[in-house]
PDB file of N, CA and C in Angstrom:
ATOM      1  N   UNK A   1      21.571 -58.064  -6.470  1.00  0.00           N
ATOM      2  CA  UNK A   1      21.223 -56.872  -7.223  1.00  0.00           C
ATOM      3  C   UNK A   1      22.266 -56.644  -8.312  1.00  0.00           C
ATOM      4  N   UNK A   2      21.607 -56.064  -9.382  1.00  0.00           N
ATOM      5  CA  UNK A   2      22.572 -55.745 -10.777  1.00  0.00           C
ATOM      6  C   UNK A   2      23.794 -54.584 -10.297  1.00  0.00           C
ATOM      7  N   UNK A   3      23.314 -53.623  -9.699  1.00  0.00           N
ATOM      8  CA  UNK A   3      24.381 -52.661  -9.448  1.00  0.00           C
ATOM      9  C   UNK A   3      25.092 -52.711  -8.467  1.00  0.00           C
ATOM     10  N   UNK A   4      26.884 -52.661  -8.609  1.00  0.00           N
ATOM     11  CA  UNK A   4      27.365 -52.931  -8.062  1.00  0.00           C
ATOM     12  C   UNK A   4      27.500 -52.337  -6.186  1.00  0.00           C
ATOM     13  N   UNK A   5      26.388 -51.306  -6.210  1.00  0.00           N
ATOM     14  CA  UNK A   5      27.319 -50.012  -5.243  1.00  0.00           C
ATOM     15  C   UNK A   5      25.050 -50.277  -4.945  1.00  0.00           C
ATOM     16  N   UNK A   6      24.610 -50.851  -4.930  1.00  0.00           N
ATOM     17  CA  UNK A   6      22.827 -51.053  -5.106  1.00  0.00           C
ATOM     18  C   UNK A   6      23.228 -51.372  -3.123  1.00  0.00           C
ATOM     19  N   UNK A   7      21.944 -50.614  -2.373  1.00  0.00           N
ATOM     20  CA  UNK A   7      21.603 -51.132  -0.804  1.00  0.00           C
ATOM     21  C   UNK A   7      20.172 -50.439  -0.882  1.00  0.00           C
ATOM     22  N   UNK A   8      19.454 -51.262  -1.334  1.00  0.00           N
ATOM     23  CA  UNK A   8      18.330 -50.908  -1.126  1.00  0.00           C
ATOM     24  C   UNK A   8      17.787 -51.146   0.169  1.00  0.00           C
ATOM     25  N   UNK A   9      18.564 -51.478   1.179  1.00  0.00           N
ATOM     26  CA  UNK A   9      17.917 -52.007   2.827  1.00  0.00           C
ATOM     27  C   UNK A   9      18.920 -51.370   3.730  1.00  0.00           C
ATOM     28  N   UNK A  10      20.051 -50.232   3.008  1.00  0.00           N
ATOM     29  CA  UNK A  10      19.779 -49.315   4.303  1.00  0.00           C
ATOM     30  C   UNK A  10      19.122 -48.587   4.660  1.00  0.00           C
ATOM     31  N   UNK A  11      19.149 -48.316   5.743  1.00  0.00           N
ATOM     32  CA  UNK A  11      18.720 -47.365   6.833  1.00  0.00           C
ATOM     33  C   UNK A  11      18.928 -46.210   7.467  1.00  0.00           C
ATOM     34  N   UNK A  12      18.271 -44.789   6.892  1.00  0.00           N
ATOM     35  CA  UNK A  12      18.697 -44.045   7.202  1.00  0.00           C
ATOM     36  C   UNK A  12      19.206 -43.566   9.155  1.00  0.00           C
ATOM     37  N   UNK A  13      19.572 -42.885   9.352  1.00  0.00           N
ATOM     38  CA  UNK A  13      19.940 -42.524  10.532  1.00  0.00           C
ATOM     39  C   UNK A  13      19.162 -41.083  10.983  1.00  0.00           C
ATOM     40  N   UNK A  14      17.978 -41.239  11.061  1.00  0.00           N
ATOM     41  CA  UNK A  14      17.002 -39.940  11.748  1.00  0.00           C
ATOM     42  C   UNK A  14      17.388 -38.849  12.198  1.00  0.00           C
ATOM     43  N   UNK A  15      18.942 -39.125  13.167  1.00  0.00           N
ATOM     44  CA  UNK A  15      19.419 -37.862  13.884  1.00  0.00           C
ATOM     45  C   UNK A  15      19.969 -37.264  13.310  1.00  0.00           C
ATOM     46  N   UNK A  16      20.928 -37.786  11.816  1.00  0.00           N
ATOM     47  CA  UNK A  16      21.611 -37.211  11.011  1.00  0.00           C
ATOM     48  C   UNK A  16      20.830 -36.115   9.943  1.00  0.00           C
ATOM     49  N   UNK A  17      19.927 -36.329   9.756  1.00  0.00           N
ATOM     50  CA  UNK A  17      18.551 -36.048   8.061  1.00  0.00           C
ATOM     51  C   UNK A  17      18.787 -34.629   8.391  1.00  0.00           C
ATOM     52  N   UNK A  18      18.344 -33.531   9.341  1.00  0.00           N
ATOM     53  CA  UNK A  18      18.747 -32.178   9.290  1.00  0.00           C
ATOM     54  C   UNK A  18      19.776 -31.728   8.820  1.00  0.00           C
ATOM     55  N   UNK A  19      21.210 -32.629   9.442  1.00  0.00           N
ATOM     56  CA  UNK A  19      22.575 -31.812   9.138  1.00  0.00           C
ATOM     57  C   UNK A  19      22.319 -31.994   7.878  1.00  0.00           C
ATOM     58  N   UNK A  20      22.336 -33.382   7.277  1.00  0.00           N
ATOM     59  CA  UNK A  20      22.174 -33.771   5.476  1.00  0.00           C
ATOM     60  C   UNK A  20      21.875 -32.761   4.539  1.00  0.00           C
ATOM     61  N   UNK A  21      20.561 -32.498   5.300  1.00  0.00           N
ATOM     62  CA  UNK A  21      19.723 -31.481   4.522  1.00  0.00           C
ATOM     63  C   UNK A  21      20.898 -30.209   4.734  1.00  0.00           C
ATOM     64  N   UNK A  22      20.933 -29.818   5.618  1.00  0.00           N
ATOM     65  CA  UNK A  22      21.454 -28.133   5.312  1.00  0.00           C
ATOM     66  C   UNK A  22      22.586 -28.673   4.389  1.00  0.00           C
ATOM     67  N   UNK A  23      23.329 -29.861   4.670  1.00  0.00           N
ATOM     68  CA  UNK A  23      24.697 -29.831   4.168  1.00  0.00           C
ATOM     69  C   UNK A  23      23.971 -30.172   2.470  1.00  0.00           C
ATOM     70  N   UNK A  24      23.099 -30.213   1.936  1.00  0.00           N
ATOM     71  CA  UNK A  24      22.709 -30.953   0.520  1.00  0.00           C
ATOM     72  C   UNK A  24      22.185 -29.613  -0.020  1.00  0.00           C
ATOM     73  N   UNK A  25      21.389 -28.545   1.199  1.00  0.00           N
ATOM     74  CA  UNK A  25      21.416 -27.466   0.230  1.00  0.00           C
ATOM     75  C   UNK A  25      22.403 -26.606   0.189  1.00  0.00           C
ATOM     76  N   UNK A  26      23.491 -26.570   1.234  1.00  0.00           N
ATOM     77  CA  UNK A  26      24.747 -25.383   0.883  1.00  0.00           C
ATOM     78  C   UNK A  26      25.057 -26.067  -0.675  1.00  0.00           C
ATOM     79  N   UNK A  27      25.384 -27.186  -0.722  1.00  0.00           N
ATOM     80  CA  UNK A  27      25.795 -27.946  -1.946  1.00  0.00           C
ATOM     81  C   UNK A  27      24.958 -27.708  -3.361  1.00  0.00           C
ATOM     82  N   UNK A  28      23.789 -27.488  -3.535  1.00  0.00           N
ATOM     83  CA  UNK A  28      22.689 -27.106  -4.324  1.00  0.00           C
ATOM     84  C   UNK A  28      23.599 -25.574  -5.040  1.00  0.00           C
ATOM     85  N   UNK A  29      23.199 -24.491  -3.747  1.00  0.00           N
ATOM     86  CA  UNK A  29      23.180 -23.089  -3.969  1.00  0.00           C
ATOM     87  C   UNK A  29      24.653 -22.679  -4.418  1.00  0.00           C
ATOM     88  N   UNK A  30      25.511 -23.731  -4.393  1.00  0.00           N
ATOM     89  CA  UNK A  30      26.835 -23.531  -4.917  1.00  0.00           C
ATOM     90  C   UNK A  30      26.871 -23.852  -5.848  1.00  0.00           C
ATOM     91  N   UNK A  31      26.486 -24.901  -6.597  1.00  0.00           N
ATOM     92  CA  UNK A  31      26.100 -25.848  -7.676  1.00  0.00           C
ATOM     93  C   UNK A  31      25.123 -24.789  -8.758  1.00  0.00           C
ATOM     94  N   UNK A  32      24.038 -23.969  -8.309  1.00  0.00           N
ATOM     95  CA  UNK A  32      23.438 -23.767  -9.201  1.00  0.00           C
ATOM     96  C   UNK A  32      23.912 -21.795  -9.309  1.00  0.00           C
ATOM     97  N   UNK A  33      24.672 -21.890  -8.355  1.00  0.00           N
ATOM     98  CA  UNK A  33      25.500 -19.828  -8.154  1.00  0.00           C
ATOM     99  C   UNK A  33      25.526 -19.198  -9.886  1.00  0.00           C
ATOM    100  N   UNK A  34      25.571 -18.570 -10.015  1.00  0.00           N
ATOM    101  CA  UNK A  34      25.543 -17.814 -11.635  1.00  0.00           C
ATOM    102  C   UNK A  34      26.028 -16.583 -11.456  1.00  0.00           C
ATOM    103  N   UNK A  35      26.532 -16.304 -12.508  1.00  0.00           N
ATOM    104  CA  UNK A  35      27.540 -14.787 -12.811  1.00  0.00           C
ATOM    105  C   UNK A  35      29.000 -15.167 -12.891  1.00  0.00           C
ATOM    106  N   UNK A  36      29.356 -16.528 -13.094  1.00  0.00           N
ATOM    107  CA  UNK A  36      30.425 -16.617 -13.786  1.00  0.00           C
ATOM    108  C   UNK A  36      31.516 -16.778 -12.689  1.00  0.00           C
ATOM    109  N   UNK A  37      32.977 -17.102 -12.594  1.00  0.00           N
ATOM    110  CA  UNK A  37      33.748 -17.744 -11.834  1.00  0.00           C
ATOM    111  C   UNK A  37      33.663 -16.914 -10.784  1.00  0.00           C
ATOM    112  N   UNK A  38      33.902 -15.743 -10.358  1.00  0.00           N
ATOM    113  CA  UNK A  38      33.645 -15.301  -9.656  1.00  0.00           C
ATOM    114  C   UNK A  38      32.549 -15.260  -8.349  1.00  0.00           C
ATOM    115  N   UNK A  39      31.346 -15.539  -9.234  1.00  0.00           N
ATOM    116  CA  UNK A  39      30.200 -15.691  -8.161  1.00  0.00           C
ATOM    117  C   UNK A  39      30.290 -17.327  -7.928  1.00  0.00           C
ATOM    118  N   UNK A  40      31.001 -17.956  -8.754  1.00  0.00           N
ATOM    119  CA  UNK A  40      31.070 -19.215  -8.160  1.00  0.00           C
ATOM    120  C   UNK A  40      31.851 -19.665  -7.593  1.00  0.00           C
ATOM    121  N   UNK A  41      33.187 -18.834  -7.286  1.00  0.00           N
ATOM    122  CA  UNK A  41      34.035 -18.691  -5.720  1.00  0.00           C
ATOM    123  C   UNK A  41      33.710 -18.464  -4.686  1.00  0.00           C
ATOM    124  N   UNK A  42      32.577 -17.176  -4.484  1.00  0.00           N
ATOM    125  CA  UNK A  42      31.522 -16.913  -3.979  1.00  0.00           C
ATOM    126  C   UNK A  42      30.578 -17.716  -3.573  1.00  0.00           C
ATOM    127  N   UNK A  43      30.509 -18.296  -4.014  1.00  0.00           N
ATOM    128  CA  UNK A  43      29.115 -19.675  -3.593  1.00  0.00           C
ATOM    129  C   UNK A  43      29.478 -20.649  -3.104  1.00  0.00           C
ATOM    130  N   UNK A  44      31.214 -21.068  -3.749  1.00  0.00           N
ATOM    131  CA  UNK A  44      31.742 -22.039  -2.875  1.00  0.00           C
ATOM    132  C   UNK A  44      32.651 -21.784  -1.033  1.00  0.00           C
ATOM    133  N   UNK A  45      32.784 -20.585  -1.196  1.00  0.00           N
ATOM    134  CA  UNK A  45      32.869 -20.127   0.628  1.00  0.00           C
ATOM    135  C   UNK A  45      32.211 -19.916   1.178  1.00  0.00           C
ATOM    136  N   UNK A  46      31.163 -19.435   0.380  1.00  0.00           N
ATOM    137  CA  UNK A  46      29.508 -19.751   1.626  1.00  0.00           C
ATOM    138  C   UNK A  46      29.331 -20.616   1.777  1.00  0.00           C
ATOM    139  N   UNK A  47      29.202 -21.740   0.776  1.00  0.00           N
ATOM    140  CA  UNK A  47      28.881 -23.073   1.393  1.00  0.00           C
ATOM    141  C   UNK A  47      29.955 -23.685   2.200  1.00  0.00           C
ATOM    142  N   UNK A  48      31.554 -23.372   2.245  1.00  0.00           N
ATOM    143  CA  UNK A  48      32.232 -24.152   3.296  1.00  0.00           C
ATOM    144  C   UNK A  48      31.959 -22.718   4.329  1.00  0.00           C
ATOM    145  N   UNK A  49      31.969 -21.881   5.037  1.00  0.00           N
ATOM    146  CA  UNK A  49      31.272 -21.121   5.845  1.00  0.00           C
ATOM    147  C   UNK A  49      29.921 -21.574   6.798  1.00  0.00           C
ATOM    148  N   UNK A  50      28.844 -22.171   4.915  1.00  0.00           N
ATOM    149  CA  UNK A  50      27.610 -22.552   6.154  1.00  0.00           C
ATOM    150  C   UNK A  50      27.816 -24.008   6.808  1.00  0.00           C
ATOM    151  N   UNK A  51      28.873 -24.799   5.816  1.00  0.00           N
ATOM    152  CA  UNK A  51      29.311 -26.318   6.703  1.00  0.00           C
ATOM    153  C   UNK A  51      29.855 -25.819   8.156  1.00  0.00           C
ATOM    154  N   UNK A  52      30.533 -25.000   8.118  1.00  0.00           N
ATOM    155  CA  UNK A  52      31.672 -25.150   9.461  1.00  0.00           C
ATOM    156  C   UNK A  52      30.949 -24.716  10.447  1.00  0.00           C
ATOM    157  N   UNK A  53      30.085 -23.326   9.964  1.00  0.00           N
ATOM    158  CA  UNK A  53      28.905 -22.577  11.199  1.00  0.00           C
ATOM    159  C   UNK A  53      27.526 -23.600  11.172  1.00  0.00           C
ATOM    160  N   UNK A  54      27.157 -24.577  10.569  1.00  0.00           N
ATOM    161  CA  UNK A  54      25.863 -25.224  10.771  1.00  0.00           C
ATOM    162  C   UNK A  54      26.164 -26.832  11.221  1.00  0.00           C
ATOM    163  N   UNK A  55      26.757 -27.182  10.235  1.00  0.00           N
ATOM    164  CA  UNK A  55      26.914 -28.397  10.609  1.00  0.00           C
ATOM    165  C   UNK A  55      28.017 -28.622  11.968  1.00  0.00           C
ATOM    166  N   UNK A  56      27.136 -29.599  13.391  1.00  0.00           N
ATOM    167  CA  UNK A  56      27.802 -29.517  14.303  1.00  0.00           C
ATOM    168  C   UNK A  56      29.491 -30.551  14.273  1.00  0.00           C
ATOM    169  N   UNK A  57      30.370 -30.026  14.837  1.00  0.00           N
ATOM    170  CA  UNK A  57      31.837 -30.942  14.987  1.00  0.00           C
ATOM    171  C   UNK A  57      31.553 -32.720  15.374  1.00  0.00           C
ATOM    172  N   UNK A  58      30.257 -32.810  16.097  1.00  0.00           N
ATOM    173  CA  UNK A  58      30.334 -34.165  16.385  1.00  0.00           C
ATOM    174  C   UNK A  58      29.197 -34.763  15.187  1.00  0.00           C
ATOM    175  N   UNK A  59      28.639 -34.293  14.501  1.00  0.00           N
ATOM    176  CA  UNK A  59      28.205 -34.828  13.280  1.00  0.00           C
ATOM    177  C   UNK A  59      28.922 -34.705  12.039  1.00  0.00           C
ATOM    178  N   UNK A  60      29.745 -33.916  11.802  1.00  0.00           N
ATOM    179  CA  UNK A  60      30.546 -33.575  10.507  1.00  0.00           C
ATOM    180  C   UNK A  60      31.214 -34.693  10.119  1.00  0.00           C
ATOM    181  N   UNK A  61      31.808 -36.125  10.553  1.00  0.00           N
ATOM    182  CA  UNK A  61      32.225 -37.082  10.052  1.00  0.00           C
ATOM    183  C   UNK A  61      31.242 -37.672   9.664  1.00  0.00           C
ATOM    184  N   UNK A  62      29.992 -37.850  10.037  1.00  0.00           N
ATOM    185  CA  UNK A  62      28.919 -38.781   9.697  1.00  0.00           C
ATOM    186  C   UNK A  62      27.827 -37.996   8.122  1.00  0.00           C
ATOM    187  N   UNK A  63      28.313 -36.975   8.468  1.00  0.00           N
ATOM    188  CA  UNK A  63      27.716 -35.507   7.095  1.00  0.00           C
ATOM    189  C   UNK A  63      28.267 -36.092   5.803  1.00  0.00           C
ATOM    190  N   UNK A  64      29.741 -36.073   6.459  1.00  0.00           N
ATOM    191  CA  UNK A  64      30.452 -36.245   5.056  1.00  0.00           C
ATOM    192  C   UNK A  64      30.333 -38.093   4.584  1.00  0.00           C
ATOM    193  N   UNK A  65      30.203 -38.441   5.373  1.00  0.00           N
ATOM    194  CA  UNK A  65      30.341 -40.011   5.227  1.00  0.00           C
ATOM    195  C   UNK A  65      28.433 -40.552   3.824  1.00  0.00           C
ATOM    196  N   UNK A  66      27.425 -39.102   4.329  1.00  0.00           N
ATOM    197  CA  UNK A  66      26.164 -39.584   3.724  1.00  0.00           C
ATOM    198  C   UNK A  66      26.477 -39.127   2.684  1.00  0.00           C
ATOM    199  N   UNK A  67      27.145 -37.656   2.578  1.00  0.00           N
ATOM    200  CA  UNK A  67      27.712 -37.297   0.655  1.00  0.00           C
ATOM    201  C   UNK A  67      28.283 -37.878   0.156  1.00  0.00           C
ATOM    202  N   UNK A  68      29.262 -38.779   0.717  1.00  0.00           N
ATOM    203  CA  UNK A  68      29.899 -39.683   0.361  1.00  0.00           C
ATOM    204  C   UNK A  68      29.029 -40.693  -0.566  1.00  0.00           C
ATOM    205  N   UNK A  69      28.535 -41.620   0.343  1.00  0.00           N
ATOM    206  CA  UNK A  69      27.666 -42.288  -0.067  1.00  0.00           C
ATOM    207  C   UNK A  69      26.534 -41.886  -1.276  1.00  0.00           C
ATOM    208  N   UNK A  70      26.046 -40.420  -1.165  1.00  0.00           N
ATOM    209  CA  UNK A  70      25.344 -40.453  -2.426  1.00  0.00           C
ATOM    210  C   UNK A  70      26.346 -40.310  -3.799  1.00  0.00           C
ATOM    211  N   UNK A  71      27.263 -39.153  -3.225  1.00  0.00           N
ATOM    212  CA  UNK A  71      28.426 -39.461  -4.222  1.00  0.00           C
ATOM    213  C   UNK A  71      28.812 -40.284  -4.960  1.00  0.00           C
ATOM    214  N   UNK A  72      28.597 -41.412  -4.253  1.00  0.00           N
ATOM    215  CA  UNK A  72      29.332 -42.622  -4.980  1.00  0.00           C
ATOM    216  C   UNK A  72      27.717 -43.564  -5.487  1.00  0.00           C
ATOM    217  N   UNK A  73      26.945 -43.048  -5.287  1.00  0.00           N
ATOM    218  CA  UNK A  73      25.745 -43.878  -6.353  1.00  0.00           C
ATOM    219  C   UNK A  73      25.263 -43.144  -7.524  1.00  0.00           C
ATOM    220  N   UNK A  74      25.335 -42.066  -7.396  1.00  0.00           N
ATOM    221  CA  UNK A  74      25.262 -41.409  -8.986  1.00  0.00           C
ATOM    222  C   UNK A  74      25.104 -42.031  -9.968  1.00  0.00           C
ATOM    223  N   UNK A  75      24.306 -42.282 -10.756  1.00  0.00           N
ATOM    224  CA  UNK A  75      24.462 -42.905 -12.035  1.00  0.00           C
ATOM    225  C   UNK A  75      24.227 -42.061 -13.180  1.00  0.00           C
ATOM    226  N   UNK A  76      25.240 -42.405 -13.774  1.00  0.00           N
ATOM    227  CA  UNK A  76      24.782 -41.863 -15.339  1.00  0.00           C
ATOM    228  C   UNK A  76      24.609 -43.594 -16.119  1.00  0.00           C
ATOM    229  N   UNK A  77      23.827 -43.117 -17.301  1.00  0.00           N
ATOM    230  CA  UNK A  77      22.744 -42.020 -17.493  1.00  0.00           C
ATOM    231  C   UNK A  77      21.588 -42.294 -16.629  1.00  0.00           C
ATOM    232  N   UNK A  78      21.464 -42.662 -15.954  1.00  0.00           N
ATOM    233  CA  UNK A  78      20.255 -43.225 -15.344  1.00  0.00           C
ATOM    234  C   UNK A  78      19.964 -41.795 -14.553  1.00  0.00           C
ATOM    235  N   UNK A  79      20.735 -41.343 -13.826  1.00  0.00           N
ATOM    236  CA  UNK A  79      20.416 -40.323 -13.191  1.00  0.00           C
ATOM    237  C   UNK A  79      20.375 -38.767 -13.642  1.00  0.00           C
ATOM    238  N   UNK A  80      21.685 -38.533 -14.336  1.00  0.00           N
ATOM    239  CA  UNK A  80      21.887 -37.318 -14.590  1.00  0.00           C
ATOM    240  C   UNK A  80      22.817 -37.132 -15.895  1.00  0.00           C
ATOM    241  N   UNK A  81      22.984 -36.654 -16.742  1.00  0.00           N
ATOM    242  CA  UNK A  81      23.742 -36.428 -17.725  1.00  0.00           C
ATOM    243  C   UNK A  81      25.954 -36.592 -17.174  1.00  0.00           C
ATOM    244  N   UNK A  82      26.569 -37.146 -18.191  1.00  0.00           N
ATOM    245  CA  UNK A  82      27.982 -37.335 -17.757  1.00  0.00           C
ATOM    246  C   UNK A  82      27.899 -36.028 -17.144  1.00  0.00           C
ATOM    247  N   UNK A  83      27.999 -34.580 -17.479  1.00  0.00           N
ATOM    248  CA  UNK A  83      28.924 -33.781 -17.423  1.00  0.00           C
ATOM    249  C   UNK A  83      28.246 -33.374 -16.031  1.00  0.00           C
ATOM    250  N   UNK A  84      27.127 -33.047 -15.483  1.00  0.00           N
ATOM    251  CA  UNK A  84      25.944 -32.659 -14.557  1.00  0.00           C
ATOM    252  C   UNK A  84      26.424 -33.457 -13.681  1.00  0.00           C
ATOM    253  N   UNK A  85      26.647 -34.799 -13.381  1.00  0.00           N
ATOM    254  CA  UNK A  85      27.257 -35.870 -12.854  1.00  0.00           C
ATOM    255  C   UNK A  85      28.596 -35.552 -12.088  1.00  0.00           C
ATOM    256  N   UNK A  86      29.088 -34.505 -13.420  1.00  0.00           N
ATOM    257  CA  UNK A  86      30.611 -34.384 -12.691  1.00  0.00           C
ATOM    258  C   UNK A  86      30.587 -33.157 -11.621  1.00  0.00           C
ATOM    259  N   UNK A  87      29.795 -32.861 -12.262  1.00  0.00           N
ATOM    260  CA  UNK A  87      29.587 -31.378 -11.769  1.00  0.00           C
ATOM    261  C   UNK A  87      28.998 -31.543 -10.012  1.00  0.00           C
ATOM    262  N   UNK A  88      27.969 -32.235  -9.708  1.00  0.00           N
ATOM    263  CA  UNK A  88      27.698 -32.832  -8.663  1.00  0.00           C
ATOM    264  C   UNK A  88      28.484 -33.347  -7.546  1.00  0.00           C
ATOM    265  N   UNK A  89      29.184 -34.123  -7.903  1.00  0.00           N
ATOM    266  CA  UNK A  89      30.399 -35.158  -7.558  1.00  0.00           C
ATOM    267  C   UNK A  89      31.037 -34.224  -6.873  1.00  0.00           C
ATOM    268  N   UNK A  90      31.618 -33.167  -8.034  1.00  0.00           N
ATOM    269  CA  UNK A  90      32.964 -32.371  -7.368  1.00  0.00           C
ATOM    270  C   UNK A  90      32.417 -31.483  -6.500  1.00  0.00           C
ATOM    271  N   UNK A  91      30.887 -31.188  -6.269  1.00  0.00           N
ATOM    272  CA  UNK A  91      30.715 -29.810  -5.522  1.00  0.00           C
ATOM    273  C   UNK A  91      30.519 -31.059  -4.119  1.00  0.00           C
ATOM    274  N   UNK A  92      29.773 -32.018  -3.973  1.00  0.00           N
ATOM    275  CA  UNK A  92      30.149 -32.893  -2.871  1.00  0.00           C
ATOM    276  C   UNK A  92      31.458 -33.256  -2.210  1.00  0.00           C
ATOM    277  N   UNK A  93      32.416 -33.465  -3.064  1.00  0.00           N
ATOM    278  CA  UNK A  93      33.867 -33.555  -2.820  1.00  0.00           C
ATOM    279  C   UNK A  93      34.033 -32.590  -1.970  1.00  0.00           C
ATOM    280  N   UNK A  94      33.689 -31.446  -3.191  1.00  0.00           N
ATOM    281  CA  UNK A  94      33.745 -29.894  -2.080  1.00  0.00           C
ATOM    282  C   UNK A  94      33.417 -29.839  -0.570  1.00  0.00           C
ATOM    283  N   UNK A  95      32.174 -30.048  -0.299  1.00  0.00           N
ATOM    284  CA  UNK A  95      32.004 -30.571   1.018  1.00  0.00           C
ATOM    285  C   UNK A  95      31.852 -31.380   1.373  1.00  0.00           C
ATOM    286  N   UNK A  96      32.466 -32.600   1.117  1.00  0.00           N
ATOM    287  CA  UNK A  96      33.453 -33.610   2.154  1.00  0.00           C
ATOM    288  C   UNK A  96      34.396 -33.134   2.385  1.00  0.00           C
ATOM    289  N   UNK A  97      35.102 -32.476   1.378  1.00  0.00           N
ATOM    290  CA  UNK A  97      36.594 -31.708   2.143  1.00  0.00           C
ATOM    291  C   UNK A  97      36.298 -31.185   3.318  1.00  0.00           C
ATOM    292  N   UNK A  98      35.419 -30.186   3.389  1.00  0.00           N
ATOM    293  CA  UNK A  98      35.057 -29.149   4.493  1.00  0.00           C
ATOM    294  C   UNK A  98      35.249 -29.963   5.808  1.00  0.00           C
ATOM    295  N   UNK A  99      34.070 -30.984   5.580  1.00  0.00           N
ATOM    296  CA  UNK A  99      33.793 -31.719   6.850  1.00  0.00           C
ATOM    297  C   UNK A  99      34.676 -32.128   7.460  1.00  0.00           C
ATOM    298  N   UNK A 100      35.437 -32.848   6.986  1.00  0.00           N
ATOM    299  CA  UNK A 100      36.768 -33.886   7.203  1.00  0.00           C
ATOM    300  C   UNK A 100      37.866 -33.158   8.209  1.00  0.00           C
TER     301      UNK A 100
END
């Protein structure tokens, strides 16, 4: 395959897809928060709040390990604009920190 970071033949992990999900929308609703730094301090302790209260202790390494992973396939431009890109990245970072 052309891209370096390309697995088109993994396999997701079934038991994990719920935590993902909650953990992909705390990440969303922080990402898209409005009213300026403030509400987006705000958006980023709810979302480490809803990681620590939702996502369980014996899945939270494997949570952060799938943000990880999308993290690191991102493409620009293919996917999303540079700056949108960054913007993404770091709110994932955000919660991988949490998890970890």
């Amino acid at each position: 395959f052309g891209a370096e970071l390309a697995d088109p033949y993994a396999q997701s992990d079934q038991k994990l897809i719920p935590s993902v999900e909650t953990a992909l929308k705390s990440v969303c609703v922080a990402l898209l928060a409005q009213g300026g730094p403030s509400a987006h301090d705000a958006a980023l302790n709810e979302m480490k709040d809803n990681l620590q209260t939702q996502i369980s202790k014996d899945q939270a390494r494997d949570v952060a390990s799938s943000l990880a992973y999308l993290r690191d396939r991102i493409g620009v431009p293919r996917d999303l604009p540079l700056a949108s890109a960054r913007q993404l990245r770091a709110h994932l970072n955000a919660a991988i920190d949490v998890l970890h």
